[in-house]
Protein backbone atom coordinates (compact mmCIF):
# COMPACT_ATOMS: atom_id res chain seq x y z
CA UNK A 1 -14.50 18.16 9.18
CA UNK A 2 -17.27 18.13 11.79
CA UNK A 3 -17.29 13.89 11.78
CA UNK A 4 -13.22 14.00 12.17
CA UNK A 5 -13.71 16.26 15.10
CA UNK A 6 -16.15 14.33 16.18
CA UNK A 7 -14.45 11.04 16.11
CA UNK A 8 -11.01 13.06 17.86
CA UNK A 9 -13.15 14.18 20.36
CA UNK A 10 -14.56 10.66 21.09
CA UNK A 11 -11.72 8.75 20.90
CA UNK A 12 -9.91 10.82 23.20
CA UNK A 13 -12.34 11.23 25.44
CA UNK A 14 -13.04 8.01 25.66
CA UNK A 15 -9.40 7.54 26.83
CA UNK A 16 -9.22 9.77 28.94
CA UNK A 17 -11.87 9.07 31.12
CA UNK A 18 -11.32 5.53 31.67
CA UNK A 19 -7.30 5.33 31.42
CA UNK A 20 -5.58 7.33 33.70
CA UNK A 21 -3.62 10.21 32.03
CA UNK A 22 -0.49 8.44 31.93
CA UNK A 23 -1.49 5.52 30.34
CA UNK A 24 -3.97 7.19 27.94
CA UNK A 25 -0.90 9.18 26.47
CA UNK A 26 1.18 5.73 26.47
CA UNK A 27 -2.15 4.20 24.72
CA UNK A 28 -2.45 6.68 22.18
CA UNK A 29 1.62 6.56 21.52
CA UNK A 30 1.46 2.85 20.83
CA UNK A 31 -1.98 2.30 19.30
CA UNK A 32 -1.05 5.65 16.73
CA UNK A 33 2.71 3.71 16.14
CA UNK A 34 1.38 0.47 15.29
CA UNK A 35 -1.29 1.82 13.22
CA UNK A 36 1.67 3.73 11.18
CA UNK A 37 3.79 0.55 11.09
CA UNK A 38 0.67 -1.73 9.73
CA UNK A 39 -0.30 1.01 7.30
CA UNK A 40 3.30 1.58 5.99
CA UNK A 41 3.93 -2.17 5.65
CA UNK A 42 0.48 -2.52 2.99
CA UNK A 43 1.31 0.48 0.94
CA UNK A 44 5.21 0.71 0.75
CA UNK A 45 5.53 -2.65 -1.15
CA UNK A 46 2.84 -1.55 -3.66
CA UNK A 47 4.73 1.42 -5.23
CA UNK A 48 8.05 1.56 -3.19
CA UNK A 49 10.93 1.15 -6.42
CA UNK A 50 8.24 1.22 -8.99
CA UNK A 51 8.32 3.59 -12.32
CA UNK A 52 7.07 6.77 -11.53
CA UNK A 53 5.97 8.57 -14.48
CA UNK A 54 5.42 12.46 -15.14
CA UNK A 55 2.69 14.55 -16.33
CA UNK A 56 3.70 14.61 -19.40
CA UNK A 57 4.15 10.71 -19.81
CA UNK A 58 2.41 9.86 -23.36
CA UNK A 59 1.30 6.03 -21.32
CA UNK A 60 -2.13 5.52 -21.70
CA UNK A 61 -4.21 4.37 -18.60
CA UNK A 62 -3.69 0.58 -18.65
CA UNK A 63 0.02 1.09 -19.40
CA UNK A 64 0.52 3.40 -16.54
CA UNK A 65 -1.53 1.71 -13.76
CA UNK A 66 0.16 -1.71 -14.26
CA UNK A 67 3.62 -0.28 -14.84
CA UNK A 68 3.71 1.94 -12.03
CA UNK A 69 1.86 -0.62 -9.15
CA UNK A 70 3.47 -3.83 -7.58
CA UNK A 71 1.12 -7.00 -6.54
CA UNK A 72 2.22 -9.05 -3.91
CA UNK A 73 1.59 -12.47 -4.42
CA UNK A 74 -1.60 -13.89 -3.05
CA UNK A 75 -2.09 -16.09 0.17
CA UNK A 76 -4.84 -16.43 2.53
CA UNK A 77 -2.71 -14.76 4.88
CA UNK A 78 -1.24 -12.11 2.77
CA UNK A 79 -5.04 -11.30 1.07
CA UNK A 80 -5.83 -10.78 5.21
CA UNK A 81 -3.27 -8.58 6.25
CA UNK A 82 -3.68 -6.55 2.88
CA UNK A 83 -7.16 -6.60 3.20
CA UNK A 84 -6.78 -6.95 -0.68
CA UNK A 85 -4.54 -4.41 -1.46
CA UNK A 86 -1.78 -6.81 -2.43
CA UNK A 87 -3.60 -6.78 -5.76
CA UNK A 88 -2.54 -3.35 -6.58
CA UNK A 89 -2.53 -3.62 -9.85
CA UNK A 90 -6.24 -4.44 -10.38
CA UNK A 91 -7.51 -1.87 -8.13
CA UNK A 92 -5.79 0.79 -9.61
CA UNK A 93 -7.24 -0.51 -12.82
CA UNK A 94 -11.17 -0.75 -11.31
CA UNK A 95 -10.58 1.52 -8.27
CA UNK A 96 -14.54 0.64 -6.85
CA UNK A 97 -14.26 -2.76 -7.43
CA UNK A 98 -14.70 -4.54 -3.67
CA UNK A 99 -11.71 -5.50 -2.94
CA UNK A 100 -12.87 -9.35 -1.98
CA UNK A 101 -13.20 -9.29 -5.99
CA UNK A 102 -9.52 -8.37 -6.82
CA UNK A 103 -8.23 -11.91 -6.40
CA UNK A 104 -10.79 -13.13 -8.81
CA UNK A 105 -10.13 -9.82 -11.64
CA UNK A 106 -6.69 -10.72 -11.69
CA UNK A 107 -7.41 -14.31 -13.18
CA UNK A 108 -8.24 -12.08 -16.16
CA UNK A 109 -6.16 -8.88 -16.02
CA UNK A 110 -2.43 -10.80 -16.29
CA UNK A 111 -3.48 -12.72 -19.04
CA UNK A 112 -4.44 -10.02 -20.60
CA UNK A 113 -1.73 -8.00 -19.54
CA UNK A 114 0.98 -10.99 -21.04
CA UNK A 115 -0.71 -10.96 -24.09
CA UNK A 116 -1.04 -7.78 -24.69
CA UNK A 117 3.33 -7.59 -23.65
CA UNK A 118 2.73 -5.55 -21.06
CA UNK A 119 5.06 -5.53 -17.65
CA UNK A 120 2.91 -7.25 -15.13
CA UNK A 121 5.06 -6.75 -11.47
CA UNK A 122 3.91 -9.31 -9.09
CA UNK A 123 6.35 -10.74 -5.97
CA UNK A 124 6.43 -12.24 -2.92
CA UNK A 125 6.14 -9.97 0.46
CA UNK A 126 9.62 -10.64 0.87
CA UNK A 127 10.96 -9.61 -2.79
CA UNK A 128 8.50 -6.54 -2.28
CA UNK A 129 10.62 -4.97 0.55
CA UNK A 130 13.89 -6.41 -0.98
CA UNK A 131 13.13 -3.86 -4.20
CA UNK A 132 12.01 -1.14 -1.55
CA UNK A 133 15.64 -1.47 0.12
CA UNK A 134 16.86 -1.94 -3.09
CA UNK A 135 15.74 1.48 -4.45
CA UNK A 136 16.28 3.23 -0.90
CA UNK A 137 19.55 2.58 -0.95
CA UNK A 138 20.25 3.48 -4.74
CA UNK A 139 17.97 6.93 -4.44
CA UNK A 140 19.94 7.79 -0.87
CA UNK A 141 23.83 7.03 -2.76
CA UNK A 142 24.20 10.64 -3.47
CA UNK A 143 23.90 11.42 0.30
CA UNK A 144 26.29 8.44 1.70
CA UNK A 145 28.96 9.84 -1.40
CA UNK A 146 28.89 13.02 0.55
């Protein structure tokens, strides 16, 4: 609590003595919007439209972190602006792994995974927020009927 305070206290103090009020409050609007924009776009197309499973789901723990998560296909750029997150499904399965290891885990984990039959999601950034709009619009069709 004391660090977060800390870091509030410094980053807004920082602002506000060299911006002038005006544009410290712009600052802050666009630097917090863009933040919640970059952050939405990694972690919507990871679970977005996905299973989601209750408590009392009888999946063990392989079954219901790779049935439940959503990789987005690998690329240089993709594996930057995810910082690695776009392999989902392999850090939900070996959650301290560093992530500049993910790539290389899941050379092993969707063999295994088609072996072993089980549903192994991975698309393309694009497909990703297709099935997001996809289930958005299926989950909200109650509320348009009305």
């Amino acid at each position: 609590m004391a660090l977060l305070l800390i870091h509030y206290l410094g980053y807004l103090g920082l602002l506000f003595y060299s911006l002038q009020v005006w544009q410290a409050i712009v600052f802050i609007l666009i630097h917090q919007g863009l933040s919640g924009l970059y952050l939405g776009s990694i972690f919507a197309p990871n679970h977005k439209g996905m299973p989601v499973l209750d408590k009392e789901s009888t999946e063990d723990f392989l079954h219901r972190q790779v049935e439940t998560a959503r990789n987005v296909r690998g690329h240089p750029f993709t594996d930057f602006w995810y910082g690695g997150l776009n392999y989902q499904i392999e850090h939900h399965l070996f959650p301290g792994m560093p992530r500049n290891h993910l790539r290389e885990a899941q050379h092993i984990i969707k063999p295994f995974c088609q072996a072993c039959s089980i549903p192994y999601c991975e698309t393309s950034w694009l497909q990703s927020y297709q099935a997001i709009l996809r289930h958005l619009h299926a989950v909200s069709a109650p509320l348009r009927a009305k």
